[in-house]
PDB file of N, CA and C in Angstrom:
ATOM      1  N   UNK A   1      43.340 -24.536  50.641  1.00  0.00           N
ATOM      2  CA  UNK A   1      42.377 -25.494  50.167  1.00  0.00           C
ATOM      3  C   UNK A   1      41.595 -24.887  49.011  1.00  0.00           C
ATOM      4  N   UNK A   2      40.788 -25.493  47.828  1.00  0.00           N
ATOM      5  CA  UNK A   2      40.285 -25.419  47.123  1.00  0.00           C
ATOM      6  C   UNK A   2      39.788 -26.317  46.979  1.00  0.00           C
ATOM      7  N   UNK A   3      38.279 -26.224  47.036  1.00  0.00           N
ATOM      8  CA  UNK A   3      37.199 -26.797  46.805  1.00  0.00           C
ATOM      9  C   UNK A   3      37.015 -27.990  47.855  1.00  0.00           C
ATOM     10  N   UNK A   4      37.156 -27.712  49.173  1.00  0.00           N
ATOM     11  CA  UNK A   4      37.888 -28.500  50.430  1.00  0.00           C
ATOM     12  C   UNK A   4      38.893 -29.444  49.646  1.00  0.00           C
ATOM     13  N   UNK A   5      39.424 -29.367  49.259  1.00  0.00           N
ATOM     14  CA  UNK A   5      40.774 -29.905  48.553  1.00  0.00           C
ATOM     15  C   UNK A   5      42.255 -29.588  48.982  1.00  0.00           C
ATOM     16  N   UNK A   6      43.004 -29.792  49.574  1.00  0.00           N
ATOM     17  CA  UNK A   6      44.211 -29.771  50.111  1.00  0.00           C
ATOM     18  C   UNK A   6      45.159 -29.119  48.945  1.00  0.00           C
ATOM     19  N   UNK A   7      45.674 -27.880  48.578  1.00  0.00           N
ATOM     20  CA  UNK A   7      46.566 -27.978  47.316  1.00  0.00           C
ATOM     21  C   UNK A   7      47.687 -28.205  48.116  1.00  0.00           C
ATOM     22  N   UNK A   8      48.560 -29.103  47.097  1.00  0.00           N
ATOM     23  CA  UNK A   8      49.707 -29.597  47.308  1.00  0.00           C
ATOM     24  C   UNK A   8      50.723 -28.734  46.654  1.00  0.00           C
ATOM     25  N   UNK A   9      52.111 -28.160  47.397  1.00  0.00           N
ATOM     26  CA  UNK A   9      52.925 -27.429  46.695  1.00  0.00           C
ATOM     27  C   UNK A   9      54.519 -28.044  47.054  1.00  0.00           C
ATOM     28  N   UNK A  10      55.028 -28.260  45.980  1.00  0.00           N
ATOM     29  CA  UNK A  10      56.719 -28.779  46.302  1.00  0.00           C
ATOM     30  C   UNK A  10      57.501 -28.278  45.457  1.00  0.00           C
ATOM     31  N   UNK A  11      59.033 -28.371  45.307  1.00  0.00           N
ATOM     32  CA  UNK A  11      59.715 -27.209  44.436  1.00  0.00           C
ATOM     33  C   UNK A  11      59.718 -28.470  43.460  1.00  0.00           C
ATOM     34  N   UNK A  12      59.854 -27.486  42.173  1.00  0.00           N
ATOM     35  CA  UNK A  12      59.882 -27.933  40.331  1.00  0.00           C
ATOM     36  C   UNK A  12      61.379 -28.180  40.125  1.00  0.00           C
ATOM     37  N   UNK A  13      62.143 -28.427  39.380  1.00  0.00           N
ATOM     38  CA  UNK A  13      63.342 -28.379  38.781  1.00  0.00           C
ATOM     39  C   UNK A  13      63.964 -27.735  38.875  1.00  0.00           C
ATOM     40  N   UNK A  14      63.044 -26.443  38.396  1.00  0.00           N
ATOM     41  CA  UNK A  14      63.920 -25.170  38.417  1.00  0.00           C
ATOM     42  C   UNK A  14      64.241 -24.525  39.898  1.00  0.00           C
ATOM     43  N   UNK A  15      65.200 -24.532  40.262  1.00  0.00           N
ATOM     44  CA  UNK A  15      65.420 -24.183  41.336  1.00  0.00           C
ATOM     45  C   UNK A  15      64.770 -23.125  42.537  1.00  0.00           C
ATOM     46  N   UNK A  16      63.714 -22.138  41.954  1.00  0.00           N
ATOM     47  CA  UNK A  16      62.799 -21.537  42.437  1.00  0.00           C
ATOM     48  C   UNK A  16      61.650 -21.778  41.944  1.00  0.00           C
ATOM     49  N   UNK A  17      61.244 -22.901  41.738  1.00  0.00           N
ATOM     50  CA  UNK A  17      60.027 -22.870  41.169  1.00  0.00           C
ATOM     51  C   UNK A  17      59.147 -24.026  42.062  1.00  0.00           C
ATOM     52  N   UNK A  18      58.347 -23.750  42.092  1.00  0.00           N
ATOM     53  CA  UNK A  18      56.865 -24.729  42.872  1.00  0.00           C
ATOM     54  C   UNK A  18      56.238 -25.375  41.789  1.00  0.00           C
ATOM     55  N   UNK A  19      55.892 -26.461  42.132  1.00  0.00           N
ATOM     56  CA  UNK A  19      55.094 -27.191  41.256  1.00  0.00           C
ATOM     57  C   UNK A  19      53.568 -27.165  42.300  1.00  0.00           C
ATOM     58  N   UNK A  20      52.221 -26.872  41.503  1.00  0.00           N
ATOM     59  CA  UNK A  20      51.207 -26.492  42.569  1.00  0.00           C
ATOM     60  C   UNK A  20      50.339 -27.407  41.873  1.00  0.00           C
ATOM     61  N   UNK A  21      49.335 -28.532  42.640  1.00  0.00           N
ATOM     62  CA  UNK A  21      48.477 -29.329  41.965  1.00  0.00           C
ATOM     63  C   UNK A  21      47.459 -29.105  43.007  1.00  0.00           C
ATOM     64  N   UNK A  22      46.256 -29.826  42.462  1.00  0.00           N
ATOM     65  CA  UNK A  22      44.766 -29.731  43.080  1.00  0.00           C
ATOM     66  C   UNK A  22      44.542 -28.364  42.551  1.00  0.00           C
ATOM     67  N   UNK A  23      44.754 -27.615  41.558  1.00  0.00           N
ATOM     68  CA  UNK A  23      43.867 -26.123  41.312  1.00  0.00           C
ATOM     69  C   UNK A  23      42.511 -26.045  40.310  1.00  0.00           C
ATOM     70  N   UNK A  24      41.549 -25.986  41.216  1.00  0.00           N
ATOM     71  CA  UNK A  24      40.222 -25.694  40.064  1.00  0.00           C
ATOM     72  C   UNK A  24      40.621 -24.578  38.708  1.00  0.00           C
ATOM     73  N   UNK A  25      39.600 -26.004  37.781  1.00  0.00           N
ATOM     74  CA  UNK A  25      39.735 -25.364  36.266  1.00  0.00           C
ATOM     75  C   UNK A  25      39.669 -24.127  36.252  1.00  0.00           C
ATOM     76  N   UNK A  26      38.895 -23.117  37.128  1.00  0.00           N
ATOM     77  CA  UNK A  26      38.871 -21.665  36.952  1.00  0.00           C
ATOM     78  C   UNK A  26      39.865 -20.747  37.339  1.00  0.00           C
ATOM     79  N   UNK A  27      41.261 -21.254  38.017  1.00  0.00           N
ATOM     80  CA  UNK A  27      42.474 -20.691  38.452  1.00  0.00           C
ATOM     81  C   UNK A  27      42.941 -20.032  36.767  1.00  0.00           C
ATOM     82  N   UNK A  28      43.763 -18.856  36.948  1.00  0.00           N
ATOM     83  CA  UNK A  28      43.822 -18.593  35.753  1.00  0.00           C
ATOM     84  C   UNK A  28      45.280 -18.136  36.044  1.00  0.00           C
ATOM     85  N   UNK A  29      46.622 -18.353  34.675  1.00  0.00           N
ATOM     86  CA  UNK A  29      47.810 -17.847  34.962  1.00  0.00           C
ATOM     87  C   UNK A  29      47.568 -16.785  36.038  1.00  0.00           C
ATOM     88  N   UNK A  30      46.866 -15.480  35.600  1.00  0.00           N
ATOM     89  CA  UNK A  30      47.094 -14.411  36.126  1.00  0.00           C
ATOM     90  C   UNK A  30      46.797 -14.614  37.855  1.00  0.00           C
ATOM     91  N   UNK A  31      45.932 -15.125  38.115  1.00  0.00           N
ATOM     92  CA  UNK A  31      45.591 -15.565  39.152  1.00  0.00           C
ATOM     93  C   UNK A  31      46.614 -16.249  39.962  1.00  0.00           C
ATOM     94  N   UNK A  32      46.920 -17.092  39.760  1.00  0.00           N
ATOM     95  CA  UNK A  32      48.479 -17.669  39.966  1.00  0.00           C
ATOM     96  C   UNK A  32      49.395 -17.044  40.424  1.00  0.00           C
ATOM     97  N   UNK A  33      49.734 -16.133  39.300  1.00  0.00           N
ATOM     98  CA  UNK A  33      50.754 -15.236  39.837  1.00  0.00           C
ATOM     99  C   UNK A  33      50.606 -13.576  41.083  1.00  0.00           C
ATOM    100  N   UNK A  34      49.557 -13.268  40.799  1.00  0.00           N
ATOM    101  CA  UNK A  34      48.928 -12.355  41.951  1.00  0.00           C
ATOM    102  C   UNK A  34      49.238 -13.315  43.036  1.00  0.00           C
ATOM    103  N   UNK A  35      48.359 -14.471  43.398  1.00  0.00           N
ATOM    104  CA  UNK A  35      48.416 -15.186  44.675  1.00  0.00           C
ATOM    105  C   UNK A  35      49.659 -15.214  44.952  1.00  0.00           C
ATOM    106  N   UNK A  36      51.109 -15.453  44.369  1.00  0.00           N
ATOM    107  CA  UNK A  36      52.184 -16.541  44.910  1.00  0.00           C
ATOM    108  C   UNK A  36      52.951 -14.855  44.797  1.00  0.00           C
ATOM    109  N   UNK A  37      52.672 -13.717  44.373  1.00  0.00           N
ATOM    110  CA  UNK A  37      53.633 -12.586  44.099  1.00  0.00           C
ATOM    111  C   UNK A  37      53.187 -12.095  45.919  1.00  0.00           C
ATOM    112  N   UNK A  38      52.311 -12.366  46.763  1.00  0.00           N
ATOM    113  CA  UNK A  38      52.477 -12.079  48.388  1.00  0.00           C
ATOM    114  C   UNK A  38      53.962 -12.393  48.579  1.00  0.00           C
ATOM    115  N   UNK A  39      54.518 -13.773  48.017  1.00  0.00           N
ATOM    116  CA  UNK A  39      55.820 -14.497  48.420  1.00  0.00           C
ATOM    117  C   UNK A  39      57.335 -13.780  48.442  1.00  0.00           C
ATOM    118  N   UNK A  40      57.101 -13.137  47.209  1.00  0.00           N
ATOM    119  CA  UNK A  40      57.946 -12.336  46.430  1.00  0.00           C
ATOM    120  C   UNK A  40      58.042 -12.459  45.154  1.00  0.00           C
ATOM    121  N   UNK A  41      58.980 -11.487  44.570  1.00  0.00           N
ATOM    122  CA  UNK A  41      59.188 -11.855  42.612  1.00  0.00           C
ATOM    123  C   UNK A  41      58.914 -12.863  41.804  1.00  0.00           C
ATOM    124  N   UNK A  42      57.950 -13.432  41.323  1.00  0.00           N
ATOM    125  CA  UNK A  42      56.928 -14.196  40.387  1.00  0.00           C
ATOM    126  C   UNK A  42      57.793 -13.549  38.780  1.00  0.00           C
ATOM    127  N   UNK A  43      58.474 -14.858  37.916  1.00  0.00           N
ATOM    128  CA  UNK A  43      58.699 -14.684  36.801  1.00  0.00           C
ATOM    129  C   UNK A  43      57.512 -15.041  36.441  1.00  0.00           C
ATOM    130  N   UNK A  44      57.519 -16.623  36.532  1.00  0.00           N
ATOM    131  CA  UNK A  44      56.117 -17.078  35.313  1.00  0.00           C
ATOM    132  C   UNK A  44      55.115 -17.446  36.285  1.00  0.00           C
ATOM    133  N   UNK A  45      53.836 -17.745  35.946  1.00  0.00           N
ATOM    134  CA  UNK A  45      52.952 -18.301  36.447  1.00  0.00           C
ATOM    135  C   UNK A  45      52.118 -19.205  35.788  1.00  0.00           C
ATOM    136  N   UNK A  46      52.164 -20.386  35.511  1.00  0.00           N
ATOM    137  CA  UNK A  46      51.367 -21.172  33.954  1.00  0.00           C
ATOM    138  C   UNK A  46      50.402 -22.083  35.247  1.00  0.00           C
ATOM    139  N   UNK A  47      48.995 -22.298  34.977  1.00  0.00           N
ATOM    140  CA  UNK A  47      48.254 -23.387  35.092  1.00  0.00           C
ATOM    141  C   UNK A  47      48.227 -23.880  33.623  1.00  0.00           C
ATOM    142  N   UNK A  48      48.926 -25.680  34.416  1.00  0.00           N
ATOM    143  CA  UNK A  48      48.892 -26.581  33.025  1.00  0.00           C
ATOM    144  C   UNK A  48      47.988 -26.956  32.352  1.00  0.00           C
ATOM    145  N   UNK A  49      47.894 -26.759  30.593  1.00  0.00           N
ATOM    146  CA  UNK A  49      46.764 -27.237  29.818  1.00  0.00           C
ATOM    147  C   UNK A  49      47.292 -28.595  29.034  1.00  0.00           C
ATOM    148  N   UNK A  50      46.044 -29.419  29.106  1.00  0.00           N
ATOM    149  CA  UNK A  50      46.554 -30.603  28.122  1.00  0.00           C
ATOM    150  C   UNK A  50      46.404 -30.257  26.920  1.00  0.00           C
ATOM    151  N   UNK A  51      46.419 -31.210  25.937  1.00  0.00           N
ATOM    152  CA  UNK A  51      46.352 -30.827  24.425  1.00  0.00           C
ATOM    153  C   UNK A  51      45.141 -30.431  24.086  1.00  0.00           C
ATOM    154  N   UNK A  52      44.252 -30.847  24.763  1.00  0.00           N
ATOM    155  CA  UNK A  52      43.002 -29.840  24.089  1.00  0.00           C
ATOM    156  C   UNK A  52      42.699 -28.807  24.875  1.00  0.00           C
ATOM    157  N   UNK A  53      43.754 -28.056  25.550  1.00  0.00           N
ATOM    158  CA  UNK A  53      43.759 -26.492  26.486  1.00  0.00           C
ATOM    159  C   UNK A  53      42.939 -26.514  27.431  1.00  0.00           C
ATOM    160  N   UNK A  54      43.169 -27.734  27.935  1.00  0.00           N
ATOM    161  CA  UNK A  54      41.838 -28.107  29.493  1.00  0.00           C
ATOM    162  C   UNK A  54      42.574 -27.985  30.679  1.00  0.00           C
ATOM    163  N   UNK A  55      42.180 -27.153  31.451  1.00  0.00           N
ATOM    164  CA  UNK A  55      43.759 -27.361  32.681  1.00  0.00           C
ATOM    165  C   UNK A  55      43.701 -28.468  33.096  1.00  0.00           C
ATOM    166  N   UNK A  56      44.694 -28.366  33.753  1.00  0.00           N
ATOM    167  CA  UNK A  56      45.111 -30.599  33.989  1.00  0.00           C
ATOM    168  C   UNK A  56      44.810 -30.379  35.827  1.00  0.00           C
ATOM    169  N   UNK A  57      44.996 -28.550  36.210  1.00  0.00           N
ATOM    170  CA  UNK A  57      44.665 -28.821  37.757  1.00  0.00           C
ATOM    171  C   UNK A  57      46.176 -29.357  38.766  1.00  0.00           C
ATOM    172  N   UNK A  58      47.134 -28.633  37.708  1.00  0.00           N
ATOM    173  CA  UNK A  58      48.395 -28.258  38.290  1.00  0.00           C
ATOM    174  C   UNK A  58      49.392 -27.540  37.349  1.00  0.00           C
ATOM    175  N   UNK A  59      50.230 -26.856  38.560  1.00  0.00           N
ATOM    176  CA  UNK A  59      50.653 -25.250  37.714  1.00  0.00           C
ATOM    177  C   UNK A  59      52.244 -25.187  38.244  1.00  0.00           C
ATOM    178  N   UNK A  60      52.476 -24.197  37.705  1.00  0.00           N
ATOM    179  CA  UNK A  60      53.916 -24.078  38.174  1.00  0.00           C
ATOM    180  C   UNK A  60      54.123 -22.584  37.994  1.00  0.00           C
ATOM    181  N   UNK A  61      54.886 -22.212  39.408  1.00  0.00           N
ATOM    182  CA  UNK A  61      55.352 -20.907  39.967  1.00  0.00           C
ATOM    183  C   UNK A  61      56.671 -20.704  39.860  1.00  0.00           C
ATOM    184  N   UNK A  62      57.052 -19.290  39.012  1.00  0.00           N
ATOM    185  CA  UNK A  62      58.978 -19.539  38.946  1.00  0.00           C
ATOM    186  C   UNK A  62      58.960 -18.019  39.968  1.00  0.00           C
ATOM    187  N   UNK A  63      59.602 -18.240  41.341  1.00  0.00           N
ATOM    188  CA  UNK A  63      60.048 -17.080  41.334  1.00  0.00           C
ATOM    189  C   UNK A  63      61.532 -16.549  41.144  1.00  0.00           C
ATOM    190  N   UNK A  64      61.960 -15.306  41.239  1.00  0.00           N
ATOM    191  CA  UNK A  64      63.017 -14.685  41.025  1.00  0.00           C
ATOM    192  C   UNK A  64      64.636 -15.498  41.824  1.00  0.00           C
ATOM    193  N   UNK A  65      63.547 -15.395  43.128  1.00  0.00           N
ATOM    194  CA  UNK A  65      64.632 -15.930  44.089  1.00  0.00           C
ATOM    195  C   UNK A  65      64.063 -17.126  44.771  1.00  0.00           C
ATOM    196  N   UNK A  66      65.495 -17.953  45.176  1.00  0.00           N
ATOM    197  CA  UNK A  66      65.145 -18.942  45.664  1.00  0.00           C
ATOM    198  C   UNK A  66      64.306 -18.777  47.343  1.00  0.00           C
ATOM    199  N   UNK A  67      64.842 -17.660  48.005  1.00  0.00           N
ATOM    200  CA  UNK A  67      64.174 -17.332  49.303  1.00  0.00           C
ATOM    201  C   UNK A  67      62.389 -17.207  49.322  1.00  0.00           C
ATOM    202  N   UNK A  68      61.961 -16.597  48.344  1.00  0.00           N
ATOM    203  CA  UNK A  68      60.807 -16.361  47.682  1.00  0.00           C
ATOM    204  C   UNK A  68      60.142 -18.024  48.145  1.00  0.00           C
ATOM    205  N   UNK A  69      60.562 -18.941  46.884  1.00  0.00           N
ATOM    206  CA  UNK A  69      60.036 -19.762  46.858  1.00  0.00           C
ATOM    207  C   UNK A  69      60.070 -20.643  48.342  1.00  0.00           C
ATOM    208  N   UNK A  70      61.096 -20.291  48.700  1.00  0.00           N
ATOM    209  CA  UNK A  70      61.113 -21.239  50.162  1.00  0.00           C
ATOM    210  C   UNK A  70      60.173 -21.004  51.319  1.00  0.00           C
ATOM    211  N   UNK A  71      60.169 -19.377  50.895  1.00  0.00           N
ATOM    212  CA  UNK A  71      58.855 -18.814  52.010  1.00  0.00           C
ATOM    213  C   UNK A  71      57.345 -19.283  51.884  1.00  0.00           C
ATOM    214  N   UNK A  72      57.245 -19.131  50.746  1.00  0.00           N
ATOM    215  CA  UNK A  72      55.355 -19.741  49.804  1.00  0.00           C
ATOM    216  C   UNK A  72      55.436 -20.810  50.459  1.00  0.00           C
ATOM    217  N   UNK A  73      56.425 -22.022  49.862  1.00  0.00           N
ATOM    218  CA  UNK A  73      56.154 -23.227  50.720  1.00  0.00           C
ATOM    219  C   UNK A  73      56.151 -23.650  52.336  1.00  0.00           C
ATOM    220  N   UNK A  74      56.702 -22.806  52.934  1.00  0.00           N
ATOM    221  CA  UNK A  74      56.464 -22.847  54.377  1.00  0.00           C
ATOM    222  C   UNK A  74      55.477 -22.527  54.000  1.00  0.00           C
ATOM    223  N   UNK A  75      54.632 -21.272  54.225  1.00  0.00           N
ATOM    224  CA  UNK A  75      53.528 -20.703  54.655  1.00  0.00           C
ATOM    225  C   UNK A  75      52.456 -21.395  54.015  1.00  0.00           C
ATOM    226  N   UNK A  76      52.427 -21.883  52.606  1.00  0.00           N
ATOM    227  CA  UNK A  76      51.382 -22.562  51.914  1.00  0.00           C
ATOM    228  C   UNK A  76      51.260 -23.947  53.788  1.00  0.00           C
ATOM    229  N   UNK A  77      52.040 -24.442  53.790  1.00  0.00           N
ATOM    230  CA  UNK A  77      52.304 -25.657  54.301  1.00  0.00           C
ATOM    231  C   UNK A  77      51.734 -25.418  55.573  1.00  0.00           C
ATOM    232  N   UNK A  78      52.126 -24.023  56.099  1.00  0.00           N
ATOM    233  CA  UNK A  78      51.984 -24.086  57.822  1.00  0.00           C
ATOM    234  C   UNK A  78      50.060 -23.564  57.943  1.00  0.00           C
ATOM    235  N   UNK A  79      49.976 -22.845  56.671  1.00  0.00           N
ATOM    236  CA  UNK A  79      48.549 -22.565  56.899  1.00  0.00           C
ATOM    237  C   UNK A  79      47.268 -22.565  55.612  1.00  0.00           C
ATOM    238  N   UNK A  80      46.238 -22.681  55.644  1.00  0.00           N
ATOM    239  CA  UNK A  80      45.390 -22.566  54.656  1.00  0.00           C
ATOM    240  C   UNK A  80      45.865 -21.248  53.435  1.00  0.00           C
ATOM    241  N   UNK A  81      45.659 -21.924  51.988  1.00  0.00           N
ATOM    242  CA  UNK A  81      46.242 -20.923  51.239  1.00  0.00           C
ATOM    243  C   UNK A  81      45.028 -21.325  50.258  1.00  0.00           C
ATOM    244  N   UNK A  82      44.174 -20.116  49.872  1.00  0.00           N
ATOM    245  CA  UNK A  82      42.921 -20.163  49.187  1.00  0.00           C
ATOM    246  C   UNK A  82      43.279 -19.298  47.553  1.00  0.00           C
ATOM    247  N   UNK A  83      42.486 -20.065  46.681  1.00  0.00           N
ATOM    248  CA  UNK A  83      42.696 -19.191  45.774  1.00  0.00           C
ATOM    249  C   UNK A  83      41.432 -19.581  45.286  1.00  0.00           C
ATOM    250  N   UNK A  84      40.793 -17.788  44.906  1.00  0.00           N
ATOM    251  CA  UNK A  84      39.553 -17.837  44.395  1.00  0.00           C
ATOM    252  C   UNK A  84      39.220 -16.950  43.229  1.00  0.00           C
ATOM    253  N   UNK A  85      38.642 -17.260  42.460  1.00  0.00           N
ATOM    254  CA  UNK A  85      38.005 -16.515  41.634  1.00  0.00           C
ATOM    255  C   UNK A  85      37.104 -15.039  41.326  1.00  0.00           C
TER     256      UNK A  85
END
């Protein structure tokens, strides 16, 4: 949760990747990727900016492997997953 806010996490396109929404404006790439690297191997970590570089308050996680990503989303899912500043 963030900001009693439920974040929502489901896989992206890319076959290891999470798409993560509900994240306060103050989540920062780096932040991102520390949190979701508990999971395993973290390529990218982007919180999305609109055109005037405002986060939009959803991000996307690539990890290495697909096992990686499958684990985050259980565990995001089965229990509270906080990310703070």
């Amino acid at each position: 949760m963030i900001h009693n806010r439920p974040v929502r996490v489901r896989f992206a396109v890319h076959g290891a990747a999470l798409r993560v929404k509900e994240l306060s404006a103050t989540v920062s790439n780096e932040m991102l990727y520390h949190a979701f690297s508990a999971f395993g191997e973290v390529e990218r970590a982007v919180h999305i900016v609109d055109e005037k570089g405002r986060p939009t308050g959803e991000g996307i996680v690539e990890f290495e492997r697909k096992p990686s990503a499958n684990e985050a989303l259980h565990q995001i899912r089965d229990k509270v997953f906080l990310l703070t500043s």
